[in-house]
C-alpha atoms as a PDB file:
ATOM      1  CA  UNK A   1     136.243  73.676  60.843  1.00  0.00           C
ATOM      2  CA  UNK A   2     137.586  76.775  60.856  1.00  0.00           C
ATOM      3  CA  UNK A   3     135.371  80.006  62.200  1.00  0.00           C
ATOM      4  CA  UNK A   4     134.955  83.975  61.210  1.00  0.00           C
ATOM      5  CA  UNK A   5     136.480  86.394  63.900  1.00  0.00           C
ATOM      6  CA  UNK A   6     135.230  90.556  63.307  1.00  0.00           C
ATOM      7  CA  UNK A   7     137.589  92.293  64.453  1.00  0.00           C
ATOM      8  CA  UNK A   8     137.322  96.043  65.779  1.00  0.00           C
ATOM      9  CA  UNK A   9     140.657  96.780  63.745  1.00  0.00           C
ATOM     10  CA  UNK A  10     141.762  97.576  60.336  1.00  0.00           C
ATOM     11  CA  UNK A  11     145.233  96.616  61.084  1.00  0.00           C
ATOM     12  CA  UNK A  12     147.231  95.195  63.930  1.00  0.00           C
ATOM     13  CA  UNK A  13     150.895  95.745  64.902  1.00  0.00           C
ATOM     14  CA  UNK A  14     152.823  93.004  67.216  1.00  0.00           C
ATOM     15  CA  UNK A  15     155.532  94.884  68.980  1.00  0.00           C
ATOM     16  CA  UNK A  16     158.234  92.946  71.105  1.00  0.00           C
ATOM     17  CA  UNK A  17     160.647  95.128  73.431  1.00  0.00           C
ATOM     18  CA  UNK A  18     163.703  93.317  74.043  1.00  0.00           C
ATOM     19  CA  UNK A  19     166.946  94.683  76.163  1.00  0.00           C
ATOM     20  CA  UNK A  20     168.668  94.589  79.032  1.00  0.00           C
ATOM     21  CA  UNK A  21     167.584  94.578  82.818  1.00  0.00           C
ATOM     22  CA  UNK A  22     166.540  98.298  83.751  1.00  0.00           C
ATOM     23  CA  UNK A  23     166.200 100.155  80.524  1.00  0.00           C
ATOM     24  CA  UNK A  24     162.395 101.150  80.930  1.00  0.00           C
ATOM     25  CA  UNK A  25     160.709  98.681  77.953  1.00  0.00           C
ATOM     26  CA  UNK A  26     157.918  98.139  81.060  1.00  0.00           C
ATOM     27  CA  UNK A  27     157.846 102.035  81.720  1.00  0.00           C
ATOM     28  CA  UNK A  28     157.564 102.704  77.703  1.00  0.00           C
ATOM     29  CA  UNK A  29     154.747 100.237  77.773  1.00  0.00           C
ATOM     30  CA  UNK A  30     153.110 101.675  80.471  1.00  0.00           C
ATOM     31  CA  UNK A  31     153.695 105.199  78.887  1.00  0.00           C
ATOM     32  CA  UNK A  32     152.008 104.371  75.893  1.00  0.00           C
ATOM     33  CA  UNK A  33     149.424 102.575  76.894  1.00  0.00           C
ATOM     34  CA  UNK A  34     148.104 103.659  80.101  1.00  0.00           C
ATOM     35  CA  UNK A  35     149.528 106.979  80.082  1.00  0.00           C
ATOM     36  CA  UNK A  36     151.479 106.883  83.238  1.00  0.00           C
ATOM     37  CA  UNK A  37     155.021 106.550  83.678  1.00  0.00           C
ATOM     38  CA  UNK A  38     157.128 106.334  87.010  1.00  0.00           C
ATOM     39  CA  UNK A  39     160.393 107.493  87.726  1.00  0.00           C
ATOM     40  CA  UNK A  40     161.135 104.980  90.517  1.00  0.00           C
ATOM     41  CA  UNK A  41     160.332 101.602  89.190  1.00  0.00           C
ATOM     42  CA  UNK A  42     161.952  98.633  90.217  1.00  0.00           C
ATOM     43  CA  UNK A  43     163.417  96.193  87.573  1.00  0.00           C
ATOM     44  CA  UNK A  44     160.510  94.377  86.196  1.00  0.00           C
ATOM     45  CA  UNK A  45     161.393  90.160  85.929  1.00  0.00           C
ATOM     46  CA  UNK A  46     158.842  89.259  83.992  1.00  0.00           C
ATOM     47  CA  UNK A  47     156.694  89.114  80.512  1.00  0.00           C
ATOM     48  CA  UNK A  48     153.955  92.246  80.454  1.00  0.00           C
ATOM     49  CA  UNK A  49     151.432  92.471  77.721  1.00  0.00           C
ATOM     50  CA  UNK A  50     149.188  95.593  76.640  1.00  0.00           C
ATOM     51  CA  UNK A  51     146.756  96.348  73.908  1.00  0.00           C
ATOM     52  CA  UNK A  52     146.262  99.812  72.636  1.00  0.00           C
ATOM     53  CA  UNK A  53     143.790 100.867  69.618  1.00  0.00           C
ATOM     54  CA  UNK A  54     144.164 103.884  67.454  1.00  0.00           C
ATOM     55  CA  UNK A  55     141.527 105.589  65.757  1.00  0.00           C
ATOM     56  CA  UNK A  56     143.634 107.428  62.683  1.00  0.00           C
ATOM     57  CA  UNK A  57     141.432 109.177  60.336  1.00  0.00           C
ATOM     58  CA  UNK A  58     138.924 106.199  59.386  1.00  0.00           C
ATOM     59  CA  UNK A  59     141.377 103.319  60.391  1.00  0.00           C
ATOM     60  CA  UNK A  60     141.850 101.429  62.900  1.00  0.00           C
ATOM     61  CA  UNK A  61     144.956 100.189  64.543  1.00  0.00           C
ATOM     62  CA  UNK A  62     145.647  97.658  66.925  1.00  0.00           C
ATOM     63  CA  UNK A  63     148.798  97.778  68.827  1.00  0.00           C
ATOM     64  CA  UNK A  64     149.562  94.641  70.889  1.00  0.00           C
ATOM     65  CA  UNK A  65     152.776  95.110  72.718  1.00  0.00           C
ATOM     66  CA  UNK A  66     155.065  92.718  74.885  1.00  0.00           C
ATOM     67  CA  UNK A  67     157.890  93.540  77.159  1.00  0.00           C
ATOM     68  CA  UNK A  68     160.133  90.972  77.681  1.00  0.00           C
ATOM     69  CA  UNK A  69     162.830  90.389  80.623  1.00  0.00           C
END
């Protein structure tokens, strides 16, 4: 039996950041969704998520990010 989920959203975005060791995919994740960003982070050796939701005009977005490695 499947069941009805309202979402909060008009549309959702899955974003995966991929690269190398030291790049700053957890510092652009942080950036953008906790508005804070520091210049000396240590290599991050792990998988971060974060959800972010826009309100553009009368839509609504969902961002669900994931920084991996």
């Amino acid at each position: 039996m499947a069941h009805r989920v309202d979402h909060e959203y008009d549309y959702l975005f899955k974003i995966v950041l991929i690269g190398d060791s030291g790049v700053g995919k957890s510092n652009i994740l942080s950036r953008f969704t906790r508005n804070k960003f520091c210049l000396k982070s240590k290599s991050t050796i792990r998988v971060e998520f974060a959800t972010r939701t826009l309100q553009v005009t009368s839509d609504s977005f969902d961002l669900r990010s994931c920084s991996i490695l």
